[in-house]
Protein backbone atom coordinates (compact mmCIF):
# COMPACT_ATOMS: atom_id res chain seq x y z
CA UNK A 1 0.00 0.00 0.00
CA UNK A 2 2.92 2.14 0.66
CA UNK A 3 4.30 1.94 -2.89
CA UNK A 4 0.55 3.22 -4.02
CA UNK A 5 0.82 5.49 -1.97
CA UNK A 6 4.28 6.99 -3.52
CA UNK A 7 3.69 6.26 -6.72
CA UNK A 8 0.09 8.15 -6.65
CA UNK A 9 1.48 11.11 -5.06
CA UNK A 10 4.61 11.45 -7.48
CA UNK A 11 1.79 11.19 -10.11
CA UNK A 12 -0.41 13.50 -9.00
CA UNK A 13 1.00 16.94 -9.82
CA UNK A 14 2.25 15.44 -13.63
CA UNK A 15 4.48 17.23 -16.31
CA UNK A 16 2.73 19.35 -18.93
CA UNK A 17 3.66 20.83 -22.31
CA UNK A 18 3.67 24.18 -20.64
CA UNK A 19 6.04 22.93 -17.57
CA UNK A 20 8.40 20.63 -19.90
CA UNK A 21 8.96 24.20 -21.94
CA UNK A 22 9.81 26.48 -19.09
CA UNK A 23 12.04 23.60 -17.58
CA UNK A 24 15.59 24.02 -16.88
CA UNK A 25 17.27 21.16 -19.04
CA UNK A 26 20.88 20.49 -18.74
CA UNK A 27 22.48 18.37 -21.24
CA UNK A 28 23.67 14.94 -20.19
CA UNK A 29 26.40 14.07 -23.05
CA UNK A 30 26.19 14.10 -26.98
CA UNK A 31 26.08 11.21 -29.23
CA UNK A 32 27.29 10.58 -32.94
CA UNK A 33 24.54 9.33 -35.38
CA UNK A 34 26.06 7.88 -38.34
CA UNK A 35 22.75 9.64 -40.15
CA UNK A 36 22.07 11.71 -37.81
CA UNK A 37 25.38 13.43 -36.94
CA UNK A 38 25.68 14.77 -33.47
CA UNK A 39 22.74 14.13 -31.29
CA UNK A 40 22.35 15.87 -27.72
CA UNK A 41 20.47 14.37 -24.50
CA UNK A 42 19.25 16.43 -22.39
CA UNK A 43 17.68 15.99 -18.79
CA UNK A 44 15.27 17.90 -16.48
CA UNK A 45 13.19 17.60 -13.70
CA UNK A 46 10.16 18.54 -14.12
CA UNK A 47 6.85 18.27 -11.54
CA UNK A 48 8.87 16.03 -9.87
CA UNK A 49 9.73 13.13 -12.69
CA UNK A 50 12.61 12.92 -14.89
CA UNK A 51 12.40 13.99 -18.69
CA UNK A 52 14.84 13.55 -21.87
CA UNK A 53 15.29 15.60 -24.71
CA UNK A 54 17.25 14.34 -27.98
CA UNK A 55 17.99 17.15 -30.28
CA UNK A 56 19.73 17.20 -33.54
CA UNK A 57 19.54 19.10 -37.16
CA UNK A 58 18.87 17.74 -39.94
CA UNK A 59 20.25 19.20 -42.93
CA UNK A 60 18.25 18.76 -45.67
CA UNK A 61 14.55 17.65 -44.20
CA UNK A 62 12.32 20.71 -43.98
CA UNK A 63 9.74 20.68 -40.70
CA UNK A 64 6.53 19.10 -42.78
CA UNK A 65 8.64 16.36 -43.95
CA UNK A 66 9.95 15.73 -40.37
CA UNK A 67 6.13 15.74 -38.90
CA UNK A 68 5.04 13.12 -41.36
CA UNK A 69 7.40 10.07 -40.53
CA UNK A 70 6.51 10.98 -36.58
CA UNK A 71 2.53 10.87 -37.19
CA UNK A 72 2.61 8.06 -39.15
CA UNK A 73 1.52 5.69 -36.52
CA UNK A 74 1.06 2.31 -38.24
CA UNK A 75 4.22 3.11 -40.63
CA UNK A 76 6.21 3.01 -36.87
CA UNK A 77 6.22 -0.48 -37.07
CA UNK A 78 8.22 0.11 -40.51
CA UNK A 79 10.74 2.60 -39.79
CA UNK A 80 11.95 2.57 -36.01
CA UNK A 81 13.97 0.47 -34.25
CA UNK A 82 11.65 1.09 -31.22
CA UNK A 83 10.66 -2.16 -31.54
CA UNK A 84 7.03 -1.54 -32.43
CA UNK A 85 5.31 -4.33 -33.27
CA UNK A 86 1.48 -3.11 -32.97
CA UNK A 87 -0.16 -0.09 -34.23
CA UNK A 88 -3.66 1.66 -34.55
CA UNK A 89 -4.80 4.63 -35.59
CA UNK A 90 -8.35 4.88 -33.72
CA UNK A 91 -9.75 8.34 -34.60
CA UNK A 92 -8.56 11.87 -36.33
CA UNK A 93 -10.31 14.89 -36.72
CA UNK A 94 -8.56 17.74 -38.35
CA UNK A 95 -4.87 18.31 -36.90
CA UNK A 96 -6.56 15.61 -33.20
CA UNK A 97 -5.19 11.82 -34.04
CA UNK A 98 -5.97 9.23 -31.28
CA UNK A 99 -3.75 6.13 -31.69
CA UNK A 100 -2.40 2.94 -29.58
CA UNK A 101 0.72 1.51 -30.07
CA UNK A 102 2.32 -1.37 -28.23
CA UNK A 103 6.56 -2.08 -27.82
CA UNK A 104 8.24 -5.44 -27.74
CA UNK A 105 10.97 -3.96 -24.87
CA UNK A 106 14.44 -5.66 -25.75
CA UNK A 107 15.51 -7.65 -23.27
CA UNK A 108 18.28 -6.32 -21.80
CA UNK A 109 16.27 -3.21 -20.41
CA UNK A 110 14.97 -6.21 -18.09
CA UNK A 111 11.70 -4.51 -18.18
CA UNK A 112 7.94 -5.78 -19.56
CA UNK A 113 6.54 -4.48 -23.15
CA UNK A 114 4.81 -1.49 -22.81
CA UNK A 115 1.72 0.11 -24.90
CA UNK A 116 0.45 3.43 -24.63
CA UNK A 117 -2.99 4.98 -25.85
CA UNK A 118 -2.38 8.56 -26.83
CA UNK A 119 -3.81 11.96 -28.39
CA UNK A 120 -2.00 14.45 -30.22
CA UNK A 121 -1.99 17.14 -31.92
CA UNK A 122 -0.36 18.35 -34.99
CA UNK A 123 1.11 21.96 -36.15
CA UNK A 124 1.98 21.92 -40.07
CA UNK A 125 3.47 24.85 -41.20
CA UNK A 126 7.32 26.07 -43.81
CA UNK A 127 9.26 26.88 -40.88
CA UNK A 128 7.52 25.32 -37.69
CA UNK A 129 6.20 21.49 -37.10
CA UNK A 130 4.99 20.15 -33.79
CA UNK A 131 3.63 16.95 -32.78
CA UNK A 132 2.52 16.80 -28.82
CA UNK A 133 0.94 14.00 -27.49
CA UNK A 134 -0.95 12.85 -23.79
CA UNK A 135 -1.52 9.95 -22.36
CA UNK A 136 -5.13 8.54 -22.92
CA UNK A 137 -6.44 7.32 -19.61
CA UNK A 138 -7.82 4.02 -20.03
CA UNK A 139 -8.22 4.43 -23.58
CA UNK A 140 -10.36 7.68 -23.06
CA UNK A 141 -13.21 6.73 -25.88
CA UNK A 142 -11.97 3.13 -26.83
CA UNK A 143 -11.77 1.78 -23.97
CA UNK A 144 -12.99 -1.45 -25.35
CA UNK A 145 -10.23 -1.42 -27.32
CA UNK A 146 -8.10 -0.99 -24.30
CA UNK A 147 -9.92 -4.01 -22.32
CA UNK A 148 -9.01 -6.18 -25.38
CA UNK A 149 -5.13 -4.81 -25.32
CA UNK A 150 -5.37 -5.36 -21.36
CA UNK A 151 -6.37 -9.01 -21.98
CA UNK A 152 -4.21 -9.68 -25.05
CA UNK A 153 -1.17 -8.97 -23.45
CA UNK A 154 -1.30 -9.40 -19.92
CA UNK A 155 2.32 -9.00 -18.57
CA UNK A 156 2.82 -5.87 -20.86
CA UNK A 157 2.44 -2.33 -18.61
CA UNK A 158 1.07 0.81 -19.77
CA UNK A 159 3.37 3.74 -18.41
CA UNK A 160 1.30 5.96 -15.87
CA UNK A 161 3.20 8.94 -17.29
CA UNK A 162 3.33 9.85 -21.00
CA UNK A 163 4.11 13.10 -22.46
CA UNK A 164 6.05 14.33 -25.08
CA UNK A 165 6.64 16.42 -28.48
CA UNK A 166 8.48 16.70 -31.50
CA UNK A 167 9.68 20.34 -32.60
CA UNK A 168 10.66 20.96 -35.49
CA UNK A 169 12.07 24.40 -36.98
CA UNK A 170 14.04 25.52 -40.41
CA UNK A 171 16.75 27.58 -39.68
CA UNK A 172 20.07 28.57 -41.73
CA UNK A 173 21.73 25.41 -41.13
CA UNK A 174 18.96 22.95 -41.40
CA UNK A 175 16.02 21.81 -39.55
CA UNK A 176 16.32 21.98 -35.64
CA UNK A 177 14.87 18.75 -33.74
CA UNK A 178 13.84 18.38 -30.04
CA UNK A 179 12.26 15.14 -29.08
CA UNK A 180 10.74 15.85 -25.49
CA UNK A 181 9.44 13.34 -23.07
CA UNK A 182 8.32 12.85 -19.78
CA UNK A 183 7.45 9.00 -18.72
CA UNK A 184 7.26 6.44 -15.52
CA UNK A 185 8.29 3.39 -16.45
CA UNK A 186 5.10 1.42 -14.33
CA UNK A 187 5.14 -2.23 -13.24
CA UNK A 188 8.26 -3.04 -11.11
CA UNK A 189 11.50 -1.86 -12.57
CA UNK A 190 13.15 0.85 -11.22
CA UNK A 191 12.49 4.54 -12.29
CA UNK A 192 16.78 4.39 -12.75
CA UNK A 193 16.78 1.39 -15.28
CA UNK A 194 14.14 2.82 -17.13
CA UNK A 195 15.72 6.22 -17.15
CA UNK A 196 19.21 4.72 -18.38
CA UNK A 197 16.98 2.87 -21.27
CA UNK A 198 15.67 6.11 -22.31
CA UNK A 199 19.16 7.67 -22.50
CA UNK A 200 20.60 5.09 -24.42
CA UNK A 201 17.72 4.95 -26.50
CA UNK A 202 16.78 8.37 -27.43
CA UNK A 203 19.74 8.62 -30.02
CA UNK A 204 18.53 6.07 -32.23
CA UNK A 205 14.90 7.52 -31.99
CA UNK A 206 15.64 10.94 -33.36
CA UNK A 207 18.18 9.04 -35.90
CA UNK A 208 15.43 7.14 -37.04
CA UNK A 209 13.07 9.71 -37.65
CA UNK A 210 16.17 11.79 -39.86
CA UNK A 211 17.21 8.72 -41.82
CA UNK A 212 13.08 7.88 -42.19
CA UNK A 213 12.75 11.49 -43.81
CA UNK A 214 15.59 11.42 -46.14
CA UNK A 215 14.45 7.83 -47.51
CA UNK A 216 10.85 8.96 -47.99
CA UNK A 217 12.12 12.09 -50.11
CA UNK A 218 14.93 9.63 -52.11
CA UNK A 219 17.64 11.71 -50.57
């Protein structure tokens, strides 16, 4: 009961777009992307859980090309290295997508798959992209679809936490990436594992979404 306890209180006051923004990141270390180039992690603290930031430029993708490989939600299981093996869009409306997707976890994060039923919302535009995305609590309007997820796959955990963007803006030198997000790992591994997983991960996430780009416009 304790560990509800801690884990509903940490919850409780959660990270926000607005709050992830104004945070004070510090950057962790920088990583070379053989497509990519040099890719920056950053960390912060923000409403009391630990977010990551990848940035990176890319050189020859403008922002709209950049915000199509990162809504395409089914193509995911295509082009990242995630590991994501299931994918649903399950409603749009205008520049509002609702989607599920589910992650086999490699094993040596020792942790359980994971799915996550989101919302987001898109900004096209020449010079400015954005993609932010919440968690859907129990599905938020497909729940059924949840249940049958839930029973499906009944050692996988959804994270309690989930929130993120991608920004995406053309300057001089190319088009400047940040890939933002604030999670909880759930189920029983420790917050530390899953936060040295993210780290090591986050390279080959914005990578993927440069190299995904670059193939898509035969570059």
């Amino acid at each position: 009961m304790l560990l509800v306890a801690v884990l509903s209180s940490a919850l409780a006051a959660t990270p926000t777009h607005a709050t992830m923004e104004s945070a004070n990141w510090q950057q962790l270390t920088t990583k070379s992307h053989s497509v990519a180039g040099e890719i920056g992690v950053w960390h912060a603290m923000v409403a009391g859980s630990d977010c990551f930031r990848g940035t990176a430029v890319a050189k020859d993708a403008t922002p709209n090309e950049l915000l199509e490989v990162v809504s395409d939600i089914v193509g995911a299981k295509e082009w990242s290295h995630a590991g994501v093996t299931e994918a649903q869009v399950l409603a749009t409306s205008g520049n509002h997508i609702e989607y599920y997707q589910y992650l086999d976890v490699p094993g040596w994060t020792m942790a359980s798959d994971r799915f996550w039923f989101c919302e987001a919302d898109l900004v096209r535009g020449d010079t400015k992209a954005t993609f932010k995305w919440d968690r859907l609590v129990d599905g938020g309007d497909h729940k059924s679809t949840w249940d049958s997820v839930k029973a499906n796959h009944s050692n996988a955990v959804e994270p309690p936490l989930n929130v993120g963007g991608w920004f995406f803006e053309k300057k001089s030198d190319g088009t400047h990436i940040s890939y933002e997000i604030c999670t909880h790992p759930g189920g029983t591994i420790p917050v530390a594992i899953q936060n040295a997983a993210t780290r090591r991960t986050l390279p080959d996430t914005v990578g993927d979404v440069i190299k995904e780009a670059g193939r898509r416009s035969g570059r």
